[in-house]
PDB file of N, CA and C in Angstrom:
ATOM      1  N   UNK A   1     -51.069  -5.820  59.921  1.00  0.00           N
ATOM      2  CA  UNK A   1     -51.901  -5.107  60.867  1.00  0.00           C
ATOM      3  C   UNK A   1     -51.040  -4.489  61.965  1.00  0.00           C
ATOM      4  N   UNK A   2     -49.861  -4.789  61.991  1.00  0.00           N
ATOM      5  CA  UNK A   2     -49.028  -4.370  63.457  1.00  0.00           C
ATOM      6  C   UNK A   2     -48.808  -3.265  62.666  1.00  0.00           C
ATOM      7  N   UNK A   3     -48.398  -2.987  61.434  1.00  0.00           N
ATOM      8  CA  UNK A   3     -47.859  -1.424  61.037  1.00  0.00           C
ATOM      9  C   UNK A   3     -49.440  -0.506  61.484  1.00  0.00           C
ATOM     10  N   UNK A   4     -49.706  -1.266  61.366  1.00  0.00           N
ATOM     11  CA  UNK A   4     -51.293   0.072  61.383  1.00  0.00           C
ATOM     12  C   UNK A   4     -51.537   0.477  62.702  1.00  0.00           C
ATOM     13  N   UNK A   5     -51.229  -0.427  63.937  1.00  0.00           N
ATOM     14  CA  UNK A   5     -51.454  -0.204  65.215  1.00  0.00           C
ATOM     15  C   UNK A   5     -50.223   0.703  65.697  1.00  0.00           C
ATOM     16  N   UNK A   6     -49.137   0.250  65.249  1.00  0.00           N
ATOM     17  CA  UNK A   6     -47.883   1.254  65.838  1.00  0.00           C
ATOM     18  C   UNK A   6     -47.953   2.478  64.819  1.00  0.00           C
ATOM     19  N   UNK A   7     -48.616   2.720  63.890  1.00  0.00           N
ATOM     20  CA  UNK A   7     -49.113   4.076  63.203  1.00  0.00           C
ATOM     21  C   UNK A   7     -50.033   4.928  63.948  1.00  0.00           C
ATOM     22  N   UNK A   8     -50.871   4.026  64.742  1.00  0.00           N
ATOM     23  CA  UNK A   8     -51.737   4.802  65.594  1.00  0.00           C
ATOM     24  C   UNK A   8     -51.531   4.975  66.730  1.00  0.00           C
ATOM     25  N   UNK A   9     -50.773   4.723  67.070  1.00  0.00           N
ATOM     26  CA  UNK A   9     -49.958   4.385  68.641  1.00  0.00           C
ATOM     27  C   UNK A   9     -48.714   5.661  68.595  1.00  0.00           C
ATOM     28  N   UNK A  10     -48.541   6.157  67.286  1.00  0.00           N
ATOM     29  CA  UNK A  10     -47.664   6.968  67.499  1.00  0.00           C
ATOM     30  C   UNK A  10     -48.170   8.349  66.753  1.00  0.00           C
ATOM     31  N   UNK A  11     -49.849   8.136  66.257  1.00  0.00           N
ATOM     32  CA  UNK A  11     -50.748   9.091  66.069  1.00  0.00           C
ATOM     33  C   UNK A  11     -52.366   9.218  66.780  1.00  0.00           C
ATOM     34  N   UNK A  12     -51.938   9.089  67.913  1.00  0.00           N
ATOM     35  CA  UNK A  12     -53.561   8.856  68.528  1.00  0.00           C
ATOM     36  C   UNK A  12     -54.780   9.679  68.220  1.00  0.00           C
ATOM     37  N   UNK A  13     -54.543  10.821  67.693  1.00  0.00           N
ATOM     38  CA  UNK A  13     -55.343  12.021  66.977  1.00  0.00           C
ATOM     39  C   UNK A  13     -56.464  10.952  65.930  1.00  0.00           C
ATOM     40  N   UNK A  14     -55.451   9.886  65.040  1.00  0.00           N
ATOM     41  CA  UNK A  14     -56.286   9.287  64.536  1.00  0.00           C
ATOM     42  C   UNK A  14     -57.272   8.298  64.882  1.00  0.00           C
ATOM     43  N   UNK A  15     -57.119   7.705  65.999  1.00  0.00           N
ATOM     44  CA  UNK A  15     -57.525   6.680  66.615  1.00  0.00           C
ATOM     45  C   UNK A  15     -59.335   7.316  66.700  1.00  0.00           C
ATOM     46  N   UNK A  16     -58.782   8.481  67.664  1.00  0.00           N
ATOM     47  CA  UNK A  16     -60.397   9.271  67.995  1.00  0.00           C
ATOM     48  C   UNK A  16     -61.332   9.220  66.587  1.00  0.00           C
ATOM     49  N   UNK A  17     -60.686   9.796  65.469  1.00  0.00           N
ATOM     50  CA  UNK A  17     -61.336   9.803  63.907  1.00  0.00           C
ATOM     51  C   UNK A  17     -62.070   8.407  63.666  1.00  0.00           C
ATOM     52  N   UNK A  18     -60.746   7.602  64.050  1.00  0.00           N
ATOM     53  CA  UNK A  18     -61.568   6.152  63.360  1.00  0.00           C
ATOM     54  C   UNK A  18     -62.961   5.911  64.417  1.00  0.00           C
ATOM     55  N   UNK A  19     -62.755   6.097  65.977  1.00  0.00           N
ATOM     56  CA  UNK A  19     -63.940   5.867  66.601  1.00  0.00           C
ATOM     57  C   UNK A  19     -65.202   6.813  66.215  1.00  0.00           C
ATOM     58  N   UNK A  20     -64.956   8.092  65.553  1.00  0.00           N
ATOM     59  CA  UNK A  20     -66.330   9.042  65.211  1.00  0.00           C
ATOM     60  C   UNK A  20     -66.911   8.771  64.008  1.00  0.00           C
ATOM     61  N   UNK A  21     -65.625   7.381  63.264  1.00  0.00           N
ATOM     62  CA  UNK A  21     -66.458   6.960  61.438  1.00  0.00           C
ATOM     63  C   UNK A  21     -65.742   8.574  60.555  1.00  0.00           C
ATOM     64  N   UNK A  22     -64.803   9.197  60.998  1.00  0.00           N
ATOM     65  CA  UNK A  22     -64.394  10.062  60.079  1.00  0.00           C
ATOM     66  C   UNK A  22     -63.211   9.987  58.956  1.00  0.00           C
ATOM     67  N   UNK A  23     -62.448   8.773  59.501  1.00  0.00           N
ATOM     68  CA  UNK A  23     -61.533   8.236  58.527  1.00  0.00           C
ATOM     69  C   UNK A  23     -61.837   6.731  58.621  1.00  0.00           C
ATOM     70  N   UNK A  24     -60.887   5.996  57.734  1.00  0.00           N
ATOM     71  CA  UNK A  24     -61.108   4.441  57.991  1.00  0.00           C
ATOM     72  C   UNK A  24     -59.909   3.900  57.392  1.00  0.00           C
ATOM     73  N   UNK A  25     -59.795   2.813  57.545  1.00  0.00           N
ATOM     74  CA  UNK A  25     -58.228   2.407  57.616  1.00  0.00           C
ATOM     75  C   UNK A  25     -58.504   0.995  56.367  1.00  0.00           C
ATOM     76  N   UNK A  26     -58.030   2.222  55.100  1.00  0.00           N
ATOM     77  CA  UNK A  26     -58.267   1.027  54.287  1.00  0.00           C
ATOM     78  C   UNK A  26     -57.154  -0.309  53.963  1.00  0.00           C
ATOM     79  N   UNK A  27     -58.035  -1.362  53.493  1.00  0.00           N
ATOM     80  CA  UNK A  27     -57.025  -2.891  53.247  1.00  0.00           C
ATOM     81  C   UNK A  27     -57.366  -3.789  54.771  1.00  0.00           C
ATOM     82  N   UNK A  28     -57.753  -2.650  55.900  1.00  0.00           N
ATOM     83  CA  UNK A  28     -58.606  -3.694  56.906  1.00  0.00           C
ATOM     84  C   UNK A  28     -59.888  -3.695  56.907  1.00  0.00           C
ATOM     85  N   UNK A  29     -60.432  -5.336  57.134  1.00  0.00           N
ATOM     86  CA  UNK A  29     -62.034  -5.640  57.537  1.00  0.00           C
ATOM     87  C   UNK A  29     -62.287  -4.166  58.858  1.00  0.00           C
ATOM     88  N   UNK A  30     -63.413  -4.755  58.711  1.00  0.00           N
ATOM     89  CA  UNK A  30     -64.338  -4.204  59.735  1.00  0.00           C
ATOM     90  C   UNK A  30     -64.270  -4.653  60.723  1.00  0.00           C
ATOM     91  N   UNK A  31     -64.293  -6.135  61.119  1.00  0.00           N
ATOM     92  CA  UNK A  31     -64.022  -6.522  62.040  1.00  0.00           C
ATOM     93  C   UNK A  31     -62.220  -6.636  62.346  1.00  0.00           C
ATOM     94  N   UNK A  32     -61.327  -6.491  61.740  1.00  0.00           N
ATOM     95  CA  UNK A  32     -60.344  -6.308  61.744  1.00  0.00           C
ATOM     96  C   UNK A  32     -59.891  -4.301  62.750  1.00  0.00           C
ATOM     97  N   UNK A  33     -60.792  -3.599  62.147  1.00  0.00           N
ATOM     98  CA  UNK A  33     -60.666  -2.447  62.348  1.00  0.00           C
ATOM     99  C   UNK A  33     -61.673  -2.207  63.912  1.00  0.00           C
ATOM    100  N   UNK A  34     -62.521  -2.958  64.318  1.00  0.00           N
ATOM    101  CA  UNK A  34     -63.339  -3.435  65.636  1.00  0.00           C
ATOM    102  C   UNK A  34     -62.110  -3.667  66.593  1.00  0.00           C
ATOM    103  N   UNK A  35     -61.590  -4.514  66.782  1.00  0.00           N
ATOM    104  CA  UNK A  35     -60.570  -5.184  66.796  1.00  0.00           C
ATOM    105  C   UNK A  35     -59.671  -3.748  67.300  1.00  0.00           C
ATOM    106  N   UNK A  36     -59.277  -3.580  66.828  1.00  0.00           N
ATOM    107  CA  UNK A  36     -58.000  -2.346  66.691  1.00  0.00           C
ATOM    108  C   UNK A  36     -58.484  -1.122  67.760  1.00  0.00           C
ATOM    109  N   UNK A  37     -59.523  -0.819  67.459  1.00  0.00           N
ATOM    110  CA  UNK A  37     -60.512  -0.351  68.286  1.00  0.00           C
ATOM    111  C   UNK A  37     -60.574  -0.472  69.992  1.00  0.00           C
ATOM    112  N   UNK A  38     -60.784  -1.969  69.795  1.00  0.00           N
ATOM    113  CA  UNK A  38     -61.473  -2.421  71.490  1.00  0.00           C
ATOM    114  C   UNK A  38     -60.194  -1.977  72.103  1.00  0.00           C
ATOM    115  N   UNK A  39     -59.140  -2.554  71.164  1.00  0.00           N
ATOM    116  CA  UNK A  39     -57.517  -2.765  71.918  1.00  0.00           C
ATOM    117  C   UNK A  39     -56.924  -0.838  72.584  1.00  0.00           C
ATOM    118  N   UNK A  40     -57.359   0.050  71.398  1.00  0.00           N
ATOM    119  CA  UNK A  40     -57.182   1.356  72.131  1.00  0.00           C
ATOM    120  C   UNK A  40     -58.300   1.776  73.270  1.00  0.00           C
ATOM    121  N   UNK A  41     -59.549   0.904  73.438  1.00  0.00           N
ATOM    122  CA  UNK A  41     -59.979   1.517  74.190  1.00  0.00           C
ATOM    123  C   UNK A  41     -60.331   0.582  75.882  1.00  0.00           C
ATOM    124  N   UNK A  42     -59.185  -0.214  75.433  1.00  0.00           N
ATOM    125  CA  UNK A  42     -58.891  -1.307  76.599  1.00  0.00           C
ATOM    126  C   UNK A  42     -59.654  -2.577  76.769  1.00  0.00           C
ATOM    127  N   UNK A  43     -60.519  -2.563  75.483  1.00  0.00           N
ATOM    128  CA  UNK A  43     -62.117  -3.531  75.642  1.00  0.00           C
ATOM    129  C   UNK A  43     -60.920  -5.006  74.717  1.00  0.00           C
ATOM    130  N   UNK A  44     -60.384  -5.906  74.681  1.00  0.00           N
ATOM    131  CA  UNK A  44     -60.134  -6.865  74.328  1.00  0.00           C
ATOM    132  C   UNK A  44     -60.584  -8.023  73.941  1.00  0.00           C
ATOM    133  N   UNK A  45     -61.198  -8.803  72.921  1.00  0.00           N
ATOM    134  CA  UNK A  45     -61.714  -9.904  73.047  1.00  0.00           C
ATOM    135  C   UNK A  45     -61.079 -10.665  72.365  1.00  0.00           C
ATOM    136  N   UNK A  46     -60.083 -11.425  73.068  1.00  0.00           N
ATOM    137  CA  UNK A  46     -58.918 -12.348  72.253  1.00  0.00           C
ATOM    138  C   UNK A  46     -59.486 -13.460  71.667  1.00  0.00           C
ATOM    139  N   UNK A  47     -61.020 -13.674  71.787  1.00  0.00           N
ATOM    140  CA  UNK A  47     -61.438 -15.064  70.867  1.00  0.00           C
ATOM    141  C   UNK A  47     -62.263 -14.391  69.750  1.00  0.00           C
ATOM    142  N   UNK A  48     -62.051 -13.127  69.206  1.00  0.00           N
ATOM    143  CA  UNK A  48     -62.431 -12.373  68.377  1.00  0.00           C
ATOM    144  C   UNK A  48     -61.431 -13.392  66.926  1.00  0.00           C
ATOM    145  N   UNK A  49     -62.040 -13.561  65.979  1.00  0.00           N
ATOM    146  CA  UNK A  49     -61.133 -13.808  64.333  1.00  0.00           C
ATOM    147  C   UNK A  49     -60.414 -13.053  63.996  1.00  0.00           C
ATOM    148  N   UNK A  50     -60.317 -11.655  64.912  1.00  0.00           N
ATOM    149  CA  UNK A  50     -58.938 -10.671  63.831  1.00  0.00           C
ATOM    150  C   UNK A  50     -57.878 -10.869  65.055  1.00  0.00           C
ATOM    151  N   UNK A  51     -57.754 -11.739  65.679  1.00  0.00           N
ATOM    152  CA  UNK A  51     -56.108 -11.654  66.405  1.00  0.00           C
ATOM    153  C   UNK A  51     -56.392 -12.959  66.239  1.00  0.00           C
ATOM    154  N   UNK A  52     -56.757 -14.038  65.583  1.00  0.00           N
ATOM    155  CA  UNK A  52     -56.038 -15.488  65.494  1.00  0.00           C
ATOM    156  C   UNK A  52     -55.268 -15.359  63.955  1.00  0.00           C
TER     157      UNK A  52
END
């Protein structure tokens, strides 16, 4: 999952896509891809199951 975040971290164009449901980031959950999400948009919930 860290390759996928520093992929988007060094393509933020995609980030916006994944928040409008226009691409999706396959091989991650949903809640995995939630997750990835909150973190670009500053919302964090570290007792979330996709960062333990």
């Amino acid at each position: 999952m860290m390759h996928v975040i520093q992929y988007l971290e060094k393509n933020p164009d995609l980030v916006s896509l994944l928040k409008a449901q226009k691409v999706s980031l396959i091989g991650i959950s949903s809640e995995e891809q939630k997750a990835i999400l909150d973190a670009f948009s500053g919302v964090i919930d570290l007792e979330s199951e996709a960062w333990k």
